[in-house]
Protein backbone atom coordinates (compact mmCIF):
# COMPACT_ATOMS: atom_id res chain seq x y z
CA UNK A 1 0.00 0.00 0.00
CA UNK A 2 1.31 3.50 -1.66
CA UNK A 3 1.35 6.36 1.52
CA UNK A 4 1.82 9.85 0.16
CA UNK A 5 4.76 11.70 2.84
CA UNK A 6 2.09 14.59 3.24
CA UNK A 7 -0.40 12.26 4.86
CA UNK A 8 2.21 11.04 6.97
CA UNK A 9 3.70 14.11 8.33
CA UNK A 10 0.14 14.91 8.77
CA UNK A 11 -0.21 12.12 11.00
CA UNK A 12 3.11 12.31 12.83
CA UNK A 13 1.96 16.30 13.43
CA UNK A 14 -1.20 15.45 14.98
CA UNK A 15 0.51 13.09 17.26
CA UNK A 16 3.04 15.66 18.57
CA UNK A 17 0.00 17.76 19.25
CA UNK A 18 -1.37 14.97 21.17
CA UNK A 19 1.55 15.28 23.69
CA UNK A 20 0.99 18.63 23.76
CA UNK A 21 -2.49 18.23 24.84
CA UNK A 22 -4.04 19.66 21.35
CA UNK A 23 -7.22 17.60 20.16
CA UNK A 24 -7.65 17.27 16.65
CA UNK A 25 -9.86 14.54 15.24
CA UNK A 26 -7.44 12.82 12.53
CA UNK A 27 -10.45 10.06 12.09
CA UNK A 28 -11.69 9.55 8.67
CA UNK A 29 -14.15 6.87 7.16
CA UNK A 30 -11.27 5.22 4.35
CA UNK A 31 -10.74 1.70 3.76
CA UNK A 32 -7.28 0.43 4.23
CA UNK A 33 -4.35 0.20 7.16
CA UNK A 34 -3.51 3.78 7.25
CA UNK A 35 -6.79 4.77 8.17
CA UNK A 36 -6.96 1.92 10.65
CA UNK A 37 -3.69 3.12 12.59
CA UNK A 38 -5.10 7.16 12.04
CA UNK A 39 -8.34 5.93 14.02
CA UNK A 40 -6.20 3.75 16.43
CA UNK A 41 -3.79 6.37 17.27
CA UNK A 42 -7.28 8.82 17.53
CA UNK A 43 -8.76 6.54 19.88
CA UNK A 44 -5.62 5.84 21.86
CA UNK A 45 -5.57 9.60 22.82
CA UNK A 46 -8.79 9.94 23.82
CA UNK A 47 -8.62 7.42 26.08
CA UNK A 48 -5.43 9.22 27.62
CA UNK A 49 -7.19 12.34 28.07
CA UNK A 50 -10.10 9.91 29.84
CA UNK A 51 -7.63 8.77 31.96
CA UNK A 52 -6.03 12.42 32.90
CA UNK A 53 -10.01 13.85 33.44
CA UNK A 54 -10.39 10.93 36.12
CA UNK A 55 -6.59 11.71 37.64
CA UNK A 56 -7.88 15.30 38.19
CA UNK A 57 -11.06 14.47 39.80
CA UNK A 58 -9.50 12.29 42.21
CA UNK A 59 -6.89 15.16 42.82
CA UNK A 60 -9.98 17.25 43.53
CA UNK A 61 -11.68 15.42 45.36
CA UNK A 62 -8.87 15.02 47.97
CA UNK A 63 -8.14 18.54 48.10
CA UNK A 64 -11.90 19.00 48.84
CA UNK A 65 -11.74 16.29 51.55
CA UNK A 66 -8.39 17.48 52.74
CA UNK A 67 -9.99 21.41 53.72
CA UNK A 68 -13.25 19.82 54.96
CA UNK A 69 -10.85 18.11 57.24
CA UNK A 70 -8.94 21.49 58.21
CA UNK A 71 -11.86 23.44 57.92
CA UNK A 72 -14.21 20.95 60.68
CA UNK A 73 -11.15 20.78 63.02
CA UNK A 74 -10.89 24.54 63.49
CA UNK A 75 -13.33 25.07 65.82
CA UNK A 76 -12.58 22.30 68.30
CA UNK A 77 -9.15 22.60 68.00
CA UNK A 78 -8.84 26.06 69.07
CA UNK A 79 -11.47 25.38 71.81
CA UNK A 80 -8.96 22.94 73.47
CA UNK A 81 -6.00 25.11 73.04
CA UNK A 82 -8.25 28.05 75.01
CA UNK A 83 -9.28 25.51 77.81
CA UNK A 84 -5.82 23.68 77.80
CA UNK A 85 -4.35 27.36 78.50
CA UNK A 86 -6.81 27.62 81.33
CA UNK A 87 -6.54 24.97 82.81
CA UNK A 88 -4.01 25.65 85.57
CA UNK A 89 -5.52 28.84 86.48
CA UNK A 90 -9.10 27.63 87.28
CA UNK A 91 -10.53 26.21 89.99
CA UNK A 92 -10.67 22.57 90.63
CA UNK A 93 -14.29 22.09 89.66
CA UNK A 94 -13.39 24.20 86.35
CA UNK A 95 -10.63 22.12 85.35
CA UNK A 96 -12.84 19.00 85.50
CA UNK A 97 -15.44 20.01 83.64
CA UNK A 98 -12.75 21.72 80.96
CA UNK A 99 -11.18 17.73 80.76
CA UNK A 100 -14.15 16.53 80.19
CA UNK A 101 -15.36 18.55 77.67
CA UNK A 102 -11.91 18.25 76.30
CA UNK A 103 -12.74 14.42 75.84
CA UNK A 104 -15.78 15.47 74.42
CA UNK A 105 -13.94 17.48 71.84
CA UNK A 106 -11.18 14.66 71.32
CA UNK A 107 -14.00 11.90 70.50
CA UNK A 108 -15.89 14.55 67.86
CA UNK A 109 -12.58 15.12 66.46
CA UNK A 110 -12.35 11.01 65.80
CA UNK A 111 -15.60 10.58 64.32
CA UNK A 112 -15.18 13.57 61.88
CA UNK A 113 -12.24 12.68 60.57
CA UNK A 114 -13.21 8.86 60.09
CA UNK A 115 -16.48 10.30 58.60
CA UNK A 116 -15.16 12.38 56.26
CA UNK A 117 -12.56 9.82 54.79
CA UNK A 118 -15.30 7.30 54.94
CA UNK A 119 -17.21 9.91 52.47
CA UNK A 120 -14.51 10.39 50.45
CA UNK A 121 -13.94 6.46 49.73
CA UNK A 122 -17.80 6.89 48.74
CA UNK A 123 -17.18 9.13 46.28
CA UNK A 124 -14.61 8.02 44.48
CA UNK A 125 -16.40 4.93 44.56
CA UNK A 126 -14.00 2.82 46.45
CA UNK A 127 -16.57 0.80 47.98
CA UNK A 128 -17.71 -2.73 47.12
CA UNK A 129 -21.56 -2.96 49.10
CA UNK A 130 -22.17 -6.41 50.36
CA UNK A 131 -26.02 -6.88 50.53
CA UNK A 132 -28.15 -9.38 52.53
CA UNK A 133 -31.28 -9.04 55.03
CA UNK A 134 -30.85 -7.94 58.39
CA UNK A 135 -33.39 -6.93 60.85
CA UNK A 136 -33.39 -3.11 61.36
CA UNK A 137 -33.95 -3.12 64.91
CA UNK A 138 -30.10 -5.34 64.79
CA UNK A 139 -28.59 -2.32 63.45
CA UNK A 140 -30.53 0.22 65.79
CA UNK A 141 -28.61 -1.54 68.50
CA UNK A 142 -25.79 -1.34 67.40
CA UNK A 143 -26.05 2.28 66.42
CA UNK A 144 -26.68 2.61 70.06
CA UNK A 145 -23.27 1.86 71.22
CA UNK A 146 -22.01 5.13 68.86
CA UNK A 147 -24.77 7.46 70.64
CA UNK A 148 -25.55 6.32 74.05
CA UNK A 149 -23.39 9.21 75.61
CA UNK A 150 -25.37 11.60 73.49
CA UNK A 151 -28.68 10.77 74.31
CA UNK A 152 -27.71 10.56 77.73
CA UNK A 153 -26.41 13.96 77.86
CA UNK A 154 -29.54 15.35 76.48
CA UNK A 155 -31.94 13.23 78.07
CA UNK A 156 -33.32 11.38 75.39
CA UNK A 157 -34.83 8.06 74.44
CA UNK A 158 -35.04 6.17 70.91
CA UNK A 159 -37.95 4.47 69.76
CA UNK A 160 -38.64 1.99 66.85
CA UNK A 161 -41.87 2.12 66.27
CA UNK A 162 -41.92 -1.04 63.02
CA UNK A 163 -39.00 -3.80 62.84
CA UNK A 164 -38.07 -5.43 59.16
CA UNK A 165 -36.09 -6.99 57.49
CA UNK A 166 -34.02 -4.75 54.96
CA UNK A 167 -31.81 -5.92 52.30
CA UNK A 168 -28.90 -3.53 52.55
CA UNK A 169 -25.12 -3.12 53.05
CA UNK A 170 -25.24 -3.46 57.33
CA UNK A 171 -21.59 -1.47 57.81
CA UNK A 172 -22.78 1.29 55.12
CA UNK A 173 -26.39 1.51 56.52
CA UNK A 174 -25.14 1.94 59.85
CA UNK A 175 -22.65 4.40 59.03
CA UNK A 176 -26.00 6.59 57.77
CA UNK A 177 -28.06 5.48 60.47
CA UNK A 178 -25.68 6.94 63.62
CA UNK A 179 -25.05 9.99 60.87
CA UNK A 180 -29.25 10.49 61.06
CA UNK A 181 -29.45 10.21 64.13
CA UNK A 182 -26.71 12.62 65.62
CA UNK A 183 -28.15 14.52 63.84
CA UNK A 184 -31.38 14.07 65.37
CA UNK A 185 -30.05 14.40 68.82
CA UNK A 186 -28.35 17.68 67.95
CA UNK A 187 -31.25 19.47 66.49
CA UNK A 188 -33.97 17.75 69.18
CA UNK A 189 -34.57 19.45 72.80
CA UNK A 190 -33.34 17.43 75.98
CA UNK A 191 -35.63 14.98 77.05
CA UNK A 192 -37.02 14.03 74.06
CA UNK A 193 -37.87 11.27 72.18
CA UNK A 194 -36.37 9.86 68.17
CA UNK A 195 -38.53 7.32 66.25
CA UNK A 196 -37.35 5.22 63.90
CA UNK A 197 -39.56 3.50 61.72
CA UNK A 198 -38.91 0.91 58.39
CA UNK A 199 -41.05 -0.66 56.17
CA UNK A 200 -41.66 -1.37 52.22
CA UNK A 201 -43.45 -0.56 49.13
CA UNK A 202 -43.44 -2.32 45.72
CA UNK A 203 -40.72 -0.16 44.96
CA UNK A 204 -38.45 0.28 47.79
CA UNK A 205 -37.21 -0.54 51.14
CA UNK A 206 -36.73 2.45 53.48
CA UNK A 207 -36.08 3.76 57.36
CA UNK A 208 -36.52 6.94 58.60
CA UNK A 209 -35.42 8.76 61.49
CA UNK A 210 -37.82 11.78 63.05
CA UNK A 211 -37.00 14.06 65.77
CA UNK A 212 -38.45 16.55 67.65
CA UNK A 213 -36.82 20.00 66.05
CA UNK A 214 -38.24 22.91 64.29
CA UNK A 215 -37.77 21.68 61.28
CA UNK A 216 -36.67 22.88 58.05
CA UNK A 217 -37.61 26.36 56.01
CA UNK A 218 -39.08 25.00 52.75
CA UNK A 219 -36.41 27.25 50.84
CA UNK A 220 -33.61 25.99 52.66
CA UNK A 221 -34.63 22.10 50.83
CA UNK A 222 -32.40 22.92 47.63
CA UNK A 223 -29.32 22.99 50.05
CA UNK A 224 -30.25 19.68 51.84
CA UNK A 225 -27.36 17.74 50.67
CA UNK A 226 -24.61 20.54 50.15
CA UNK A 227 -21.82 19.70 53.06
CA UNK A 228 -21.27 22.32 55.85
CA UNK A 229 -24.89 24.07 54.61
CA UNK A 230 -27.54 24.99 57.49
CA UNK A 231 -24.92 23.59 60.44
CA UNK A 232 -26.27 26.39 62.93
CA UNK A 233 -26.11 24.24 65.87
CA UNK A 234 -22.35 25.54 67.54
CA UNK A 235 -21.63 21.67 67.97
CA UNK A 236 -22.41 20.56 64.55
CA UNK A 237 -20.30 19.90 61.77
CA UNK A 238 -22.66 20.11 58.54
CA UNK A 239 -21.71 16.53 57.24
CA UNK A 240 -24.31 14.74 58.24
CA UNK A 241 -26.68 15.32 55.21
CA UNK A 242 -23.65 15.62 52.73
């Protein structure tokens, strides 16, 4: 097969603008080899630049994770620098409740950070889900164990009003379930009382978790799921609904 020099510097040109990261479509709808390798070579680099999209959305998405992470720690770091400061000069009675609200701050420290790197393996879709049926009044109990000092500091009580069988990843569903309902704790008044309820439909399988709050404005709904929007409460870190 006869292949004119033009058509081949041609080729060779659009390749060097390849590695310069210029797109030009060299495709073109001949019979024969040299349109073969023209297409090859066309599809080769689009797959590259695939591949370099993906690289810098992964790169994003870490740098997004990494200042949630320094962003959510500000707060309760510099609150335990303050009362660590303090904490020779006050009163006996002062400096136990500053340790133990230093704790406090320690364990909310934990379960941000292993929250927010548990998102980010959910996003860049890192996670294999393992499904099977499991009672949802199992997992309520052991969501317990994560919450049981918070709903003893504020008094309250949970209450499952239905129990079924759900067919769900347990780990991942539990991980939402003590997300739900810290954040029911945080926005409900002491001494009240959390329901959650389960059931099914034709189409679906679902929980819910209700507390006792104010509620939502109805034009605060479009931000629902934005991370860090509507956090009001000085305690909370605006990741639950992310």
């Amino acid at each position: 097969m006869w292949i004119r020099k033009k058509d081949i510097e041609l080729l060779s040109e659009a390749v060097r603008g390849y590695a310069r990261g210029k797109k030009e479509d060299i495709r073109d709808n001949q019979e024969g080899a040299f349109s073969i390798l023209k297409n090859d070579i066309y599809a080769l680099a689009d797959k590259k630049d695939e591949q370099l999209k993906q690289i810098e959305a992964e790169r994003d998405i870490l740098t997004e994770y990494m200042a949630d992470i320094s962003h959510q720690l500000k707060t309760p770091i510099t609150s335990m620098m303050i009362m660590a400061d303090l904490l020779e000069e006050v009163e006996p009675e002062k400096q136990t409740e500053f340790v133990r609200n230093i704790k406090i701050s320690l364990s909310k420290m934990e379960w941000l950070v292993s929250g927010l790197l548990k998102m980010a393996k959910l996003d860049s879709k890192a996670v294999t889900f393992h499904k099977r049926k499991v009672k949802v009044s199992d997992m309520v109990q052991s969501v317990l164990i994560s919450v049981a000092i918070l709903l003893d500091i504020h008094d309250q009580t949970i209450k499952i009003v239905n129990d079924h069988e759900i067919c769900c990843d347990r780990k991942w569903t539990e991980e939402a379930l003590v997300n739900l309902i810290k954040n029911a704790i945080e926005y409900s008044p002491n001494g009240s009382e959390i329901i959650v309820d389960c059931g099914e439909n034709p189409i679906y399988e679902w929980i819910s978790v209700t507390d006792c709050g104010q509620g939502m404005k109805k034009e605060q709904y479009a931000a629902l799921f934005k991370r860090f929007e509507y956090s009001t409460n000085e305690n909370g870190y605006g990741i639950e609904r992310g």
